[in-house]
N, C-alpha and C. Protein backbone atom coordinates (compact mmCIF):
# COMPACT_ATOMS: atom_id res chain seq x y z
N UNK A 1 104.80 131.29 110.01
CA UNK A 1 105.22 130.54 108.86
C UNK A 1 104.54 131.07 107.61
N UNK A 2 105.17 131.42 106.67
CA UNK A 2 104.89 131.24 105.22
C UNK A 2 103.78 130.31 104.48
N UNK A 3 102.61 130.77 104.05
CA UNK A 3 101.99 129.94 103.31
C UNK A 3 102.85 128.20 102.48
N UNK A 4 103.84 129.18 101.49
CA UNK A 4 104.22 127.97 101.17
C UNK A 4 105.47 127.25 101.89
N UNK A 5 105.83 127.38 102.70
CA UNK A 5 106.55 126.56 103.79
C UNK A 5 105.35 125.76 104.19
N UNK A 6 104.28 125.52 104.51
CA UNK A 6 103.23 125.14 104.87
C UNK A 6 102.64 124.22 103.69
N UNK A 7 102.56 125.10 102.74
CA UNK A 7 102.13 123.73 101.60
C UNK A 7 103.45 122.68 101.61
N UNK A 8 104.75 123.50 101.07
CA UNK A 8 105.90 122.38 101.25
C UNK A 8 105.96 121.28 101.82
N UNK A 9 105.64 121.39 103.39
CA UNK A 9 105.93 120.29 104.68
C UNK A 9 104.66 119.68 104.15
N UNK A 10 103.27 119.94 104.01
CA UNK A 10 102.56 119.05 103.63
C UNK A 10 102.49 118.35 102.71
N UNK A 11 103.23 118.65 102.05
CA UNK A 11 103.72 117.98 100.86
C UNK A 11 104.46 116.65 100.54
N UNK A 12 105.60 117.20 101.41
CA UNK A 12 107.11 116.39 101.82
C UNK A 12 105.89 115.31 102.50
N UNK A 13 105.39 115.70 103.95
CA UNK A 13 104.53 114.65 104.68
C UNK A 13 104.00 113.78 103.96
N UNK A 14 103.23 113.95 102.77
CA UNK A 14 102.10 113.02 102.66
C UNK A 14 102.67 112.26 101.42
N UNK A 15 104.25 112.72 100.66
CA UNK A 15 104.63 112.30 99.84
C UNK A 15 105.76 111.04 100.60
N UNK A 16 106.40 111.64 101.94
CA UNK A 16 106.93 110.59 103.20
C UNK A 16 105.96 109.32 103.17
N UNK A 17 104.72 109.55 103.60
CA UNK A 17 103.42 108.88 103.76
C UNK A 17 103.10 107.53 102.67
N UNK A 18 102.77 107.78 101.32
CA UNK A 18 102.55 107.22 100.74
C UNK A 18 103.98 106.57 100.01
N UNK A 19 104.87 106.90 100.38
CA UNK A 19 106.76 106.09 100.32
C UNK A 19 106.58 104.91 101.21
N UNK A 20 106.39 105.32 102.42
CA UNK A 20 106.22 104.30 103.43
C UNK A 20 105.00 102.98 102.80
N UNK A 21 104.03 103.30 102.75
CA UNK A 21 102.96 102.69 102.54
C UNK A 21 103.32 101.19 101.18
N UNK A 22 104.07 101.84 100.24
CA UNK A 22 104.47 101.62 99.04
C UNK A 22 105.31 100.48 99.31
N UNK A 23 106.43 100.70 100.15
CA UNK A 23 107.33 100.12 100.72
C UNK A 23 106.49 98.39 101.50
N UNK A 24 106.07 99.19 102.92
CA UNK A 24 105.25 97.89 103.33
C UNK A 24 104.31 97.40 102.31
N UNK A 25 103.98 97.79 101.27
CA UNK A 25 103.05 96.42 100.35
C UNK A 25 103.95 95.81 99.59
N UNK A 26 105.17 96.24 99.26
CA UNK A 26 106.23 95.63 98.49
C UNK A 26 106.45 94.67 99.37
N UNK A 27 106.98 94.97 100.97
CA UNK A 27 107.43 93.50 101.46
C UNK A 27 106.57 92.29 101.72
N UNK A 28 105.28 92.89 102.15
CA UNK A 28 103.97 91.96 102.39
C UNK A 28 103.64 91.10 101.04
N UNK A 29 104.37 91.71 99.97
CA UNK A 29 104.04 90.89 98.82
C UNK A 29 104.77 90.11 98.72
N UNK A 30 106.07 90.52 98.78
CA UNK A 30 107.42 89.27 98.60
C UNK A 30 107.17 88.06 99.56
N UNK A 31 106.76 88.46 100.78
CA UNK A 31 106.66 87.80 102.06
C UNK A 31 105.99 86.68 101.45
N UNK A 32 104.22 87.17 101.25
CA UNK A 32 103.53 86.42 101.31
C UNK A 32 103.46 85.40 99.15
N UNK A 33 104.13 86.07 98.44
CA UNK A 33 104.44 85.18 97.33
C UNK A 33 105.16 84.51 97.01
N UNK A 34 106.56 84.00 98.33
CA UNK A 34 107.18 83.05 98.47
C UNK A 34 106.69 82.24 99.00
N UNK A 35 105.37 81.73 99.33
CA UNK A 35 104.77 80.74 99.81
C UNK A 35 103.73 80.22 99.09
N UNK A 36 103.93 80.42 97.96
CA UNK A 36 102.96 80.52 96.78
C UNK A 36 103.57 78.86 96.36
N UNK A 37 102.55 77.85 96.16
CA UNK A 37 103.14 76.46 95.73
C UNK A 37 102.15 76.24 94.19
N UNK A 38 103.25 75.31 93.75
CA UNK A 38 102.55 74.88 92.56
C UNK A 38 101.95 73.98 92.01
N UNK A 39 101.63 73.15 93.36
CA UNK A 39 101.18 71.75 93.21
C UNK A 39 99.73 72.16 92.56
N UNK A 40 98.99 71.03 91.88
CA UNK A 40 97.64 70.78 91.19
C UNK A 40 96.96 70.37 92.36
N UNK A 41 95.79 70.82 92.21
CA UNK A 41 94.78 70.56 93.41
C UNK A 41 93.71 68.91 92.70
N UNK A 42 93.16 68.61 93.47
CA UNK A 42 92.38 67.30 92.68
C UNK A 42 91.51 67.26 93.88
N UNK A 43 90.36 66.73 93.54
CA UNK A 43 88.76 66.48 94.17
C UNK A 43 88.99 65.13 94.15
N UNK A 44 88.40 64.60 95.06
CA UNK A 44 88.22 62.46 94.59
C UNK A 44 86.50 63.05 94.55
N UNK A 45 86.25 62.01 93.53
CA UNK A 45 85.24 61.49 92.65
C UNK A 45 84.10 60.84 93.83
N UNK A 46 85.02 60.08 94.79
CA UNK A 46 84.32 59.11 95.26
C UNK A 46 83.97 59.69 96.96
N UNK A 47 85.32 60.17 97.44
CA UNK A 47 84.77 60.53 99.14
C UNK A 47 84.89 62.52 98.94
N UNK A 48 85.08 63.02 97.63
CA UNK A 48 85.00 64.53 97.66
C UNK A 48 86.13 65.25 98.82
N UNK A 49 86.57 64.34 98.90
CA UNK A 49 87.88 65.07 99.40
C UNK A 49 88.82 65.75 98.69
N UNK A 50 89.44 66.88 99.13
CA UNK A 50 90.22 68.13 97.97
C UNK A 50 91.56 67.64 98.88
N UNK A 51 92.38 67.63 98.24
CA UNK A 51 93.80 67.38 98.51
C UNK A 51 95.08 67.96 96.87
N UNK A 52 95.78 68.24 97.42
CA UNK A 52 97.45 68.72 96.52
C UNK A 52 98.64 67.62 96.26
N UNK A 53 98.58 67.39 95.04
CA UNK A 53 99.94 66.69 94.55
C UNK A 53 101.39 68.00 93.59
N UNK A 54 102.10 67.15 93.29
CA UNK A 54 102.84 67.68 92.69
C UNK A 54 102.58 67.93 91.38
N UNK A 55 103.34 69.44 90.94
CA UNK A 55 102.92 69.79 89.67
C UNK A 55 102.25 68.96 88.11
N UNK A 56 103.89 68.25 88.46
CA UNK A 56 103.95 67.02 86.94
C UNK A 56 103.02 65.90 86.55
N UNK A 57 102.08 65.70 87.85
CA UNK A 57 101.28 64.24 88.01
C UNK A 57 100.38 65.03 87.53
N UNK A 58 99.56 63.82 86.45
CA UNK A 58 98.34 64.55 85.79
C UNK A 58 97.00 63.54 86.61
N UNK A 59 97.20 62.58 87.04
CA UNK A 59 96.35 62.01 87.86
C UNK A 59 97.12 61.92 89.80
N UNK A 60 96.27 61.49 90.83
CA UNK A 60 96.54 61.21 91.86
C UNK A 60 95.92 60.15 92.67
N UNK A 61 96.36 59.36 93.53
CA UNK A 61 95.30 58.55 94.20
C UNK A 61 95.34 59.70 95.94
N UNK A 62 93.90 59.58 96.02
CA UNK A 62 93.32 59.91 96.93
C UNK A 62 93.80 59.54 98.35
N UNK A 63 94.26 60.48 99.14
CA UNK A 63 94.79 59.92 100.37
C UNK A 63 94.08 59.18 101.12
N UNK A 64 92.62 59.66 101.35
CA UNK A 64 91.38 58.78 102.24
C UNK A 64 91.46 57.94 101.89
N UNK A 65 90.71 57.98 100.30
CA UNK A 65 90.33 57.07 100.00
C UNK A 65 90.86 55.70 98.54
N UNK A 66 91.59 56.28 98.52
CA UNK A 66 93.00 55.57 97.96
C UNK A 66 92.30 55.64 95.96
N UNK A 67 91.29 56.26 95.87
CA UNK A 67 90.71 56.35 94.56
C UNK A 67 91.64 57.34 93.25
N UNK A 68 92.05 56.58 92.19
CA UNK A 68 92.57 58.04 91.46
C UNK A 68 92.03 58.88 90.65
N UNK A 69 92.43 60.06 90.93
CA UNK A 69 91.68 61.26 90.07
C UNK A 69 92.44 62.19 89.35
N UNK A 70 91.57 62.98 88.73
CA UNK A 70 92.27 63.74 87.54
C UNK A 70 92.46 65.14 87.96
N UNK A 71 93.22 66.23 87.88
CA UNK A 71 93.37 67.46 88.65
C UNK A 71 92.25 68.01 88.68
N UNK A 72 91.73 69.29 89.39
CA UNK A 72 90.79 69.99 88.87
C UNK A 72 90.96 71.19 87.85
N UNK A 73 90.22 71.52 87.51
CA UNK A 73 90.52 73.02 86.12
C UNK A 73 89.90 73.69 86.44
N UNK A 74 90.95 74.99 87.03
CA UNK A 74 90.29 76.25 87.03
C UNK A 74 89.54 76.92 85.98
């Protein structure tokens, strides 16, 4: 074989290589950012329990402990 027949194929290979690679993080992303939710997270005050409501509620009562609280801020 020819030197550059030799660079070529290694070429093609590792340019194959990093196509592939490119590809599976594209789907692992879609995959895993359709499960992405938008609910507000909230702490209770009183039993420190972390629990998720829906976006729009700016307060929540506490599932345990039935207390209401204010979201948390990232």
């Amino acid at each position: 074989m020819q030197p550059e027949s030799v660079i070529a194929m290694w070429v093609t290979l590792l340019l194959a290589g990093l196509g592939f690679f490119a590809l599976a993080d594209e789907f692992r992303r879609r995959r895993i950012g359709s499960d992405v939710s938008q609910d507000q997270v909230f702490r209770c005050v009183r039993c420190s329990s972390v629990y998720t409501d829906d976006a729009e509620v700016e307060r929540s009562r506490c599932p345990q402990c039935g207390k209401t609280n204010e979201a948390v801020r990232f």
